[in-house]
Protein backbone atom coordinates (compact mmCIF):
# COMPACT_ATOMS: atom_id res chain seq x y z
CA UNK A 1 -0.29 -7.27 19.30
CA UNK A 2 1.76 -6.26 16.48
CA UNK A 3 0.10 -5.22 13.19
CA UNK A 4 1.64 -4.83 9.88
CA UNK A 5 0.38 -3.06 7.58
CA UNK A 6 2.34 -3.10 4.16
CA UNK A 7 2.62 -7.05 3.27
CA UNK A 8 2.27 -8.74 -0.10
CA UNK A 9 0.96 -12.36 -1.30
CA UNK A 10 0.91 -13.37 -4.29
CA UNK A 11 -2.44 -16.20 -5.08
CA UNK A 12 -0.48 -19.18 -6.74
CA UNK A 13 -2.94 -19.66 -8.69
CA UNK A 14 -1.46 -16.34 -10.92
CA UNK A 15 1.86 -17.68 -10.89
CA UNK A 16 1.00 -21.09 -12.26
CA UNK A 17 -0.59 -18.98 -15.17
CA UNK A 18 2.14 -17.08 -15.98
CA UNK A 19 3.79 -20.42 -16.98
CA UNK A 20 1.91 -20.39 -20.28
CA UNK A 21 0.36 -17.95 -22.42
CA UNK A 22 -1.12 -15.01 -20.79
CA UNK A 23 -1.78 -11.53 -21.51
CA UNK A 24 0.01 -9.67 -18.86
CA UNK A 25 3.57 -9.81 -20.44
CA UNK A 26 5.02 -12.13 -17.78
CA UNK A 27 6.80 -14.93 -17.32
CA UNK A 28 7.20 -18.00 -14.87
CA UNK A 29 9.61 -20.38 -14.62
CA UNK A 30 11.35 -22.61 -12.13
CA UNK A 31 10.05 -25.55 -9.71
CA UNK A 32 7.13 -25.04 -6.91
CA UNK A 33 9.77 -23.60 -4.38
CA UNK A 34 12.09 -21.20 -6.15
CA UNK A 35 10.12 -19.34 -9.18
CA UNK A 36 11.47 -16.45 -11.25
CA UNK A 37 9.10 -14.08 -12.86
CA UNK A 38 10.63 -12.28 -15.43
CA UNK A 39 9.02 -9.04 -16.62
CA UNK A 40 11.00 -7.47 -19.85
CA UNK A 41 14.57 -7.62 -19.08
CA UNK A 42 14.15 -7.79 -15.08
CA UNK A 43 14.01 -10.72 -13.56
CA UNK A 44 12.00 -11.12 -9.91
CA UNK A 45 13.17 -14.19 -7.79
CA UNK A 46 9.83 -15.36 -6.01
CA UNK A 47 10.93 -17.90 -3.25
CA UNK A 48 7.89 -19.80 -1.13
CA UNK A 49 7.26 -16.60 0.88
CA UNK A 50 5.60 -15.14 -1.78
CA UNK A 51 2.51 -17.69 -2.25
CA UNK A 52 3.05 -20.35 0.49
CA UNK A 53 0.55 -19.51 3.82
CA UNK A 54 2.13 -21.96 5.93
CA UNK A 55 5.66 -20.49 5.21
CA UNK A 56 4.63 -17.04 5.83
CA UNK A 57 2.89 -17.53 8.82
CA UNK A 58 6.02 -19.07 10.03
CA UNK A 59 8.20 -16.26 8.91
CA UNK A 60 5.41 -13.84 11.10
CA UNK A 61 6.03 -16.01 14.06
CA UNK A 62 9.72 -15.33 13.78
CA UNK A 63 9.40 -11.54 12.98
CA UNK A 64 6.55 -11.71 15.44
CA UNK A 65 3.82 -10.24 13.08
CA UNK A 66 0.31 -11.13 14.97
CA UNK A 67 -1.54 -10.11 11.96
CA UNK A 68 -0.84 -8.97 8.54
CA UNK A 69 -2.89 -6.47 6.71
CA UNK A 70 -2.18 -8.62 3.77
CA UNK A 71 -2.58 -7.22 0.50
CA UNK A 72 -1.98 -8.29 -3.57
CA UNK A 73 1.13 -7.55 -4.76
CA UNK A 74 1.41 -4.45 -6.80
CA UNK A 75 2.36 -7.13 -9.81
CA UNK A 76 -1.44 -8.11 -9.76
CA UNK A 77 -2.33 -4.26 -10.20
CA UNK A 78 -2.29 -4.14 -13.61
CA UNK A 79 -3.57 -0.11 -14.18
CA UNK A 80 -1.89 -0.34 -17.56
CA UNK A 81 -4.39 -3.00 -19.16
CA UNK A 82 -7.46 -2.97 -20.71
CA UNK A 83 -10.14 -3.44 -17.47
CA UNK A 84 -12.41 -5.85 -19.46
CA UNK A 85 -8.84 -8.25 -18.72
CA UNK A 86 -7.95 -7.08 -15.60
CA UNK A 87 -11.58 -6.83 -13.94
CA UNK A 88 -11.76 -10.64 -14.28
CA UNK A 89 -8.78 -10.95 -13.23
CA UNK A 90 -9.16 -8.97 -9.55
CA UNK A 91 -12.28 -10.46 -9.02
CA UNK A 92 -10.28 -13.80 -8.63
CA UNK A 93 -7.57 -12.41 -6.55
CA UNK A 94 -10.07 -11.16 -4.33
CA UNK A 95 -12.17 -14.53 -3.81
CA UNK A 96 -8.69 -16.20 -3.17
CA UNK A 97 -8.23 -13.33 -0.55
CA UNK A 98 -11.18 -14.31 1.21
CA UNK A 99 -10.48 -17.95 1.50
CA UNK A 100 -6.94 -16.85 2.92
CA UNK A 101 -9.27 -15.07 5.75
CA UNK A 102 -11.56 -17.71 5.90
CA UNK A 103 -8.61 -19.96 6.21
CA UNK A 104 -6.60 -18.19 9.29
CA UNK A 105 -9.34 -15.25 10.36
CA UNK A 106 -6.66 -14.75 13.75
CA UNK A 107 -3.44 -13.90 11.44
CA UNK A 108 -4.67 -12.31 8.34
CA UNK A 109 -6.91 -9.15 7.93
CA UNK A 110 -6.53 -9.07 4.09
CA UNK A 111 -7.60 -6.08 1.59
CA UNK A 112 -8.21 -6.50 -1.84
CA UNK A 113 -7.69 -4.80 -5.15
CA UNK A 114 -9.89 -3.11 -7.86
CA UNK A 115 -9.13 -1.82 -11.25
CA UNK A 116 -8.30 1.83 -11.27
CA UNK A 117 -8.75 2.12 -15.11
CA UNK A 118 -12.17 1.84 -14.94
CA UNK A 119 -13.71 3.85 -12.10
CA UNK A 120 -17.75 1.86 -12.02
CA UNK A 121 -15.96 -1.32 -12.43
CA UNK A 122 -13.77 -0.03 -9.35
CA UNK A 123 -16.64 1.11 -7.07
CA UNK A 124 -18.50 -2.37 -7.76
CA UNK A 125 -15.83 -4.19 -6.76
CA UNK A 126 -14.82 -2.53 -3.88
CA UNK A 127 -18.42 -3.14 -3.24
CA UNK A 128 -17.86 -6.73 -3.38
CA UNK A 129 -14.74 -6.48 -1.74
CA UNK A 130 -16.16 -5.34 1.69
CA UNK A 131 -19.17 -7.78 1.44
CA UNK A 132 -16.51 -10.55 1.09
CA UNK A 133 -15.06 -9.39 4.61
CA UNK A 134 -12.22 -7.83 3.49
CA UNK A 135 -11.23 -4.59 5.01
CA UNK A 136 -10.11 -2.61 2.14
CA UNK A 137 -8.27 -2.03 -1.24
CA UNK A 138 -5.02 -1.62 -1.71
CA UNK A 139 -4.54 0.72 -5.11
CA UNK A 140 -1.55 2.48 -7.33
CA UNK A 141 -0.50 5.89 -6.47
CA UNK A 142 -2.11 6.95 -10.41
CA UNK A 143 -4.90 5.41 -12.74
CA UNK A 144 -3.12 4.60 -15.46
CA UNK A 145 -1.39 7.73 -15.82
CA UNK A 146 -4.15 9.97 -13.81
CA UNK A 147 -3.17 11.55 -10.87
CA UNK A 148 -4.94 10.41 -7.64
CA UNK A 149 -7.46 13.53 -7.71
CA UNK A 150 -8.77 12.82 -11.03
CA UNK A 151 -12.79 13.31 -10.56
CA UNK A 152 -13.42 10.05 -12.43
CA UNK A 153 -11.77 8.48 -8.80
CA UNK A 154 -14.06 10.75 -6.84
CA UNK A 155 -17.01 8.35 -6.77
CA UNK A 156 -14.11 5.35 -5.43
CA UNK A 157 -13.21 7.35 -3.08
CA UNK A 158 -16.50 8.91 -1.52
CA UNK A 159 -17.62 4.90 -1.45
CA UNK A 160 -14.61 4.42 0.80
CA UNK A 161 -15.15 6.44 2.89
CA UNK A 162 -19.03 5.32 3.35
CA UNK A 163 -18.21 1.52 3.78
CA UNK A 164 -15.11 2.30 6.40
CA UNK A 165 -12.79 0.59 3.60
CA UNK A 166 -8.63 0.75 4.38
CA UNK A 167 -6.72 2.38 1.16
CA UNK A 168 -3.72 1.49 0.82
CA UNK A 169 -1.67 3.41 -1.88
CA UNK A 170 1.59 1.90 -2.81
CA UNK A 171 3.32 2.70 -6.12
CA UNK A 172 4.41 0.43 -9.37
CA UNK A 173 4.95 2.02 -12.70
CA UNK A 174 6.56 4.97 -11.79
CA UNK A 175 6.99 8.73 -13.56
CA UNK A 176 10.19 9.20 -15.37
CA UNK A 177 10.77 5.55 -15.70
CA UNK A 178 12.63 6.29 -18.85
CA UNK A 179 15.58 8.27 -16.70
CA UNK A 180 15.80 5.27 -13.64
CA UNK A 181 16.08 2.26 -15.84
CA UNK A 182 20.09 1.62 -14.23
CA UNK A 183 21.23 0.78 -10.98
CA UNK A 184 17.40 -0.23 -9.59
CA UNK A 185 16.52 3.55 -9.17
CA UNK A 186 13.02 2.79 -10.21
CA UNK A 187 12.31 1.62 -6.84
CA UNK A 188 15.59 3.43 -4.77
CA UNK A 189 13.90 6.78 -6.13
CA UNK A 190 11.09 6.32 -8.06
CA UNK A 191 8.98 4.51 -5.97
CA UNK A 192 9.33 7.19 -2.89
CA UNK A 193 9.03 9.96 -5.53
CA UNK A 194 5.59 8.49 -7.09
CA UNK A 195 4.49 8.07 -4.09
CA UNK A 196 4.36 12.01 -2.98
CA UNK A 197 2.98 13.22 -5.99
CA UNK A 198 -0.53 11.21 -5.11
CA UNK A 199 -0.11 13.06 -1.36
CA UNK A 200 0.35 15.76 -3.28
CA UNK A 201 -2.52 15.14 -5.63
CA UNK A 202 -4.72 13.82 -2.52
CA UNK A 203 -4.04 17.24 -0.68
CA UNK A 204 -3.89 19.65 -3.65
CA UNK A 205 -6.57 18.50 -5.45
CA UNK A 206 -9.60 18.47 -2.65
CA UNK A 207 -9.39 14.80 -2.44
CA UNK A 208 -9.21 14.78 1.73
CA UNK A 209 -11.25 17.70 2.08
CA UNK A 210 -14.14 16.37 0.45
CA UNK A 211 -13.84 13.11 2.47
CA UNK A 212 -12.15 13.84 5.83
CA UNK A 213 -13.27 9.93 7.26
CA UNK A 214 -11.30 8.16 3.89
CA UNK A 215 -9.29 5.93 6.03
CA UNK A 216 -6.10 6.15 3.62
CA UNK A 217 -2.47 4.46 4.48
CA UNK A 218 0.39 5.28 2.49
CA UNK A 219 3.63 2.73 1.58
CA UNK A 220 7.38 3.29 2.67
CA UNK A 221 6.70 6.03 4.72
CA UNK A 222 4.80 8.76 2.38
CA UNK A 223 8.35 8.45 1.05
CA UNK A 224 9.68 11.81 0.20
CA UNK A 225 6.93 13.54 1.72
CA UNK A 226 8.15 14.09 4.99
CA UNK A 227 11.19 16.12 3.32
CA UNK A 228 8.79 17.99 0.86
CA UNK A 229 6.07 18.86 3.40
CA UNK A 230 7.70 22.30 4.43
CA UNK A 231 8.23 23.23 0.76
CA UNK A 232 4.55 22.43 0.22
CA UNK A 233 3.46 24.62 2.78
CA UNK A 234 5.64 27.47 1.34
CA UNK A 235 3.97 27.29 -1.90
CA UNK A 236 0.70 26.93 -0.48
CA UNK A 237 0.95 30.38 0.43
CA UNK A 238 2.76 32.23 -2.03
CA UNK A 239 2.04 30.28 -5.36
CA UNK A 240 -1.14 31.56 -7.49
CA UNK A 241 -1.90 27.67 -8.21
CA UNK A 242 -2.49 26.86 -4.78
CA UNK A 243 -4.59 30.06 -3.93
CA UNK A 244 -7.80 27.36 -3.18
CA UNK A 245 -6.26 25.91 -0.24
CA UNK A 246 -8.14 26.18 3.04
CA UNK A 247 -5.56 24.60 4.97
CA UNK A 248 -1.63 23.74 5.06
CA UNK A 249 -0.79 20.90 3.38
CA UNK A 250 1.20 19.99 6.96
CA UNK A 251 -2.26 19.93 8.45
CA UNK A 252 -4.26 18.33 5.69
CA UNK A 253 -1.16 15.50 5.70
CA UNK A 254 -2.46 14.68 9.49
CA UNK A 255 -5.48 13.04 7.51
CA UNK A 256 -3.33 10.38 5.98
CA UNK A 257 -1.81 7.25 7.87
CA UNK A 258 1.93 5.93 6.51
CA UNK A 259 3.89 2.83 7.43
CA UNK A 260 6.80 2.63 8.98
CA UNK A 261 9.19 0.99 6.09
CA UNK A 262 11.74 4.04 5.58
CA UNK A 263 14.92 2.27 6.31
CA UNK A 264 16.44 4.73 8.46
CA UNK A 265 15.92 5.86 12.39
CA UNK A 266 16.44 9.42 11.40
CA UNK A 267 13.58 9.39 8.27
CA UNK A 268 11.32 7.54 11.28
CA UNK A 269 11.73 10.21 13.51
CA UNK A 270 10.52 12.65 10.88
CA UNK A 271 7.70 10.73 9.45
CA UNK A 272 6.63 10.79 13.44
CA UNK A 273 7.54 14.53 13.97
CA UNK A 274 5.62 15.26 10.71
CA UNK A 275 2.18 13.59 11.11
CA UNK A 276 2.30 12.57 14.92
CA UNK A 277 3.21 8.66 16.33
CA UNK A 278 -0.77 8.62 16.04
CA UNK A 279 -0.39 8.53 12.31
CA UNK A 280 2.13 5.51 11.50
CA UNK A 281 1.42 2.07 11.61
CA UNK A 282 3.96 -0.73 11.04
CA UNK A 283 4.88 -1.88 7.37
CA UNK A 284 7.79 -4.47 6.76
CA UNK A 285 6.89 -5.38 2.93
CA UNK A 286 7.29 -8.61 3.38
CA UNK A 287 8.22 -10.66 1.46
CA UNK A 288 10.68 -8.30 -0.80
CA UNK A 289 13.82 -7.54 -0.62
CA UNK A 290 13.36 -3.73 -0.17
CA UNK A 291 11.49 -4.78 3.05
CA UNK A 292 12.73 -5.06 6.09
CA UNK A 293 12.53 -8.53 8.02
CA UNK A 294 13.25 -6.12 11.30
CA UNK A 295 10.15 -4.26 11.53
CA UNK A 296 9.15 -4.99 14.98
CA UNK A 297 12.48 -4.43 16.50
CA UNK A 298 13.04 -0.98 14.49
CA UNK A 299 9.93 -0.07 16.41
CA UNK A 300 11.21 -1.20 19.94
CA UNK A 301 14.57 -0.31 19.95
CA UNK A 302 13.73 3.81 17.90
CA UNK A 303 14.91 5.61 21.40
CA UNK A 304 13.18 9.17 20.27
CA UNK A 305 9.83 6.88 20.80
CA UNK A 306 8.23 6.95 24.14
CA UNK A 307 6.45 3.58 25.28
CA UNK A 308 3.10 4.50 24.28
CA UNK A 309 4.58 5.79 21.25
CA UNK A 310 5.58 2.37 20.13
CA UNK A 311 2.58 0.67 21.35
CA UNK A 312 0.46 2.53 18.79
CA UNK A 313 2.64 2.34 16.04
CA UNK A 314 3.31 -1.48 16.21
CA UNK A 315 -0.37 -2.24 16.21
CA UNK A 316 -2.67 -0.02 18.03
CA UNK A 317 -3.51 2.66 15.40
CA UNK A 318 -3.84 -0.43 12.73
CA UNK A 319 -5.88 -2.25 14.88
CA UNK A 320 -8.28 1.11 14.92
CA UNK A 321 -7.70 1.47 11.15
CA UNK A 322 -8.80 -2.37 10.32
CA UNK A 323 -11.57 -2.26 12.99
CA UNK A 324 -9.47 -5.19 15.22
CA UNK A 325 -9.82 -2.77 18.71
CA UNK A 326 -11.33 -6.18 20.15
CA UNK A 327 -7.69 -7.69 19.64
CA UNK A 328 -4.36 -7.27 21.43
């Protein structure tokens, strides 16, 4: 049974919204099967895949995806806003999450989302979250402009880790936005590059220490963390500011769980030789076009992966993440 663990819906009910006045500082426009969102000056083509069950559980059968970790797209985050707007706002996403398990309980094992900004407001709702049946959150890799290890986040994550709750960190509004505005580099390098300093954070700041059971998954791959982990562990033992460590960051990184979405055999194979095959789970982000429609097959056809290898990563170690060890 495969198992992906980085896909993206969009509730239509959001979109339809963004065709009027709204607070969010987007647009929609276009008919009921090809919409454009447009965000400032970029424009985001959203075909049927994005809100339309029935077409994305056709598009699983054809990438053979048995079940999707399905979670909001990053759009619906919102870290940036005021939480008495975006609270609301998640608190709808989340119900309409829970009718899309209700709805097809074999194919979706959905996680919801909760508003960083506010940390109470965060912990209630991921409270609610779990008692709708979800089986997580998935979050930004910063509150608003705090760094992952921010005690205000503490009490989010030490609730968590009590209710067995899947985090899944992906990034959005990335650091030095101001320098990656051309040529898509936002995403080509700032996503990947936001996306180790909350590892970073996580590891520096005592964040997986203090809750070793936080069941934590990390988008595209821990992106350049793979690279940086060696580095890291250098400066864990010569740098003054890293004196508190108890562990190498190498070691501590074993804690975390990434997806599979780096684009490139040779990244794979580090990702796996970095954290262990036990430690990756598949990730396609569907439906965008920085995913990769190939998932499955990148999987089955990566030759430095030995059969059980593959096994685990295409849906074994999510199936032990999501609680799913009945299935498959």
């Amino acid at each position: 049974m495969n198992v992906d663990l980085h896909f993206h819906h969009t509730p239509r009910f959001f979109l339809d919204e963004l065709r009027g006045e709204n607070p969010w500082g987007k647009t929609v426009t276009g008919d009921r099967e090809s919409l454009v969102m447009t965000v400032g000056a970029q424009s985001l083509p959203l075909g049927p895949e994005h809100f339309d069950v029935m077409r994305t559980l056709a598009l699983m059968d054809e990438r053979r995806i048995d079940v999707a970790a399905v979670s909001p797209s990053p759009l619906l985050f919102h870290t940036q806003w005021p939480a008495e707007l975006v609270t609301p706002l998640h608190r709808r996403v989340n119900d309409a999450f829970a009718e899309l398990l209700r709805a097809q309980p074999a194919r979706f094992a959905p996680l919801g989302t909760v508003p960083l900004q506010d940390p109470p407001a965060a912990v209630a709702e991921l409270e609610r979250v779990m008692s709708l049946g979800l089986f997580g959150i998935a979050i930004e890799t910063h509150a608003a402009g705090k760094n992952l290890d921010d005690p205000g986040l503490r009490p989010l994550f030490a609730k968590a880790e009590a209710l067995g709750a899947v985090v899944f960190i992906h990034p959005l509004a990335v650091l030095g936005a101001d320098r990656l505005r051309a040529f898509h580099l936002t995403n080509l390098i700032g996503n990947p590059t936001d996306t180790a300093v909350a590892i970073a954070s996580l590891i520096f700041g005592g964040v997986l220490d203090s809750h070793p059971r936080l069941k934590l998954v990390c988008a595209h791959g821990g992106g350049s963390t793979p690279m940086l982990c060696g580095r890291w562990d250098h400066g864990a033992a010569v740098r003054p500011e890293l004196a508190h460590m108890t562990r190498l960051p190498s070691e501590a990184l074993r804690q975390i769980h990434f997806d599979s979405l780096t684009h490139s055999p040779s990244a794979l194979e580090l990702l796996v030789r970095t954290v262990g095959a036990e430690r990756v789970v598949l990730g396609s982000d569907y439906p965008y076009d920085m995913g990769d429609p190939r998932a499955v097959e990148r999987i089955e056809k990566a030759a430095f992966l030995t059969p059980a290898e593959r096994e685990r990563i295409l849906g074994a170690n999510a199936r032990a993440l999501l609680g799913l060890e009945s299935l498959g």
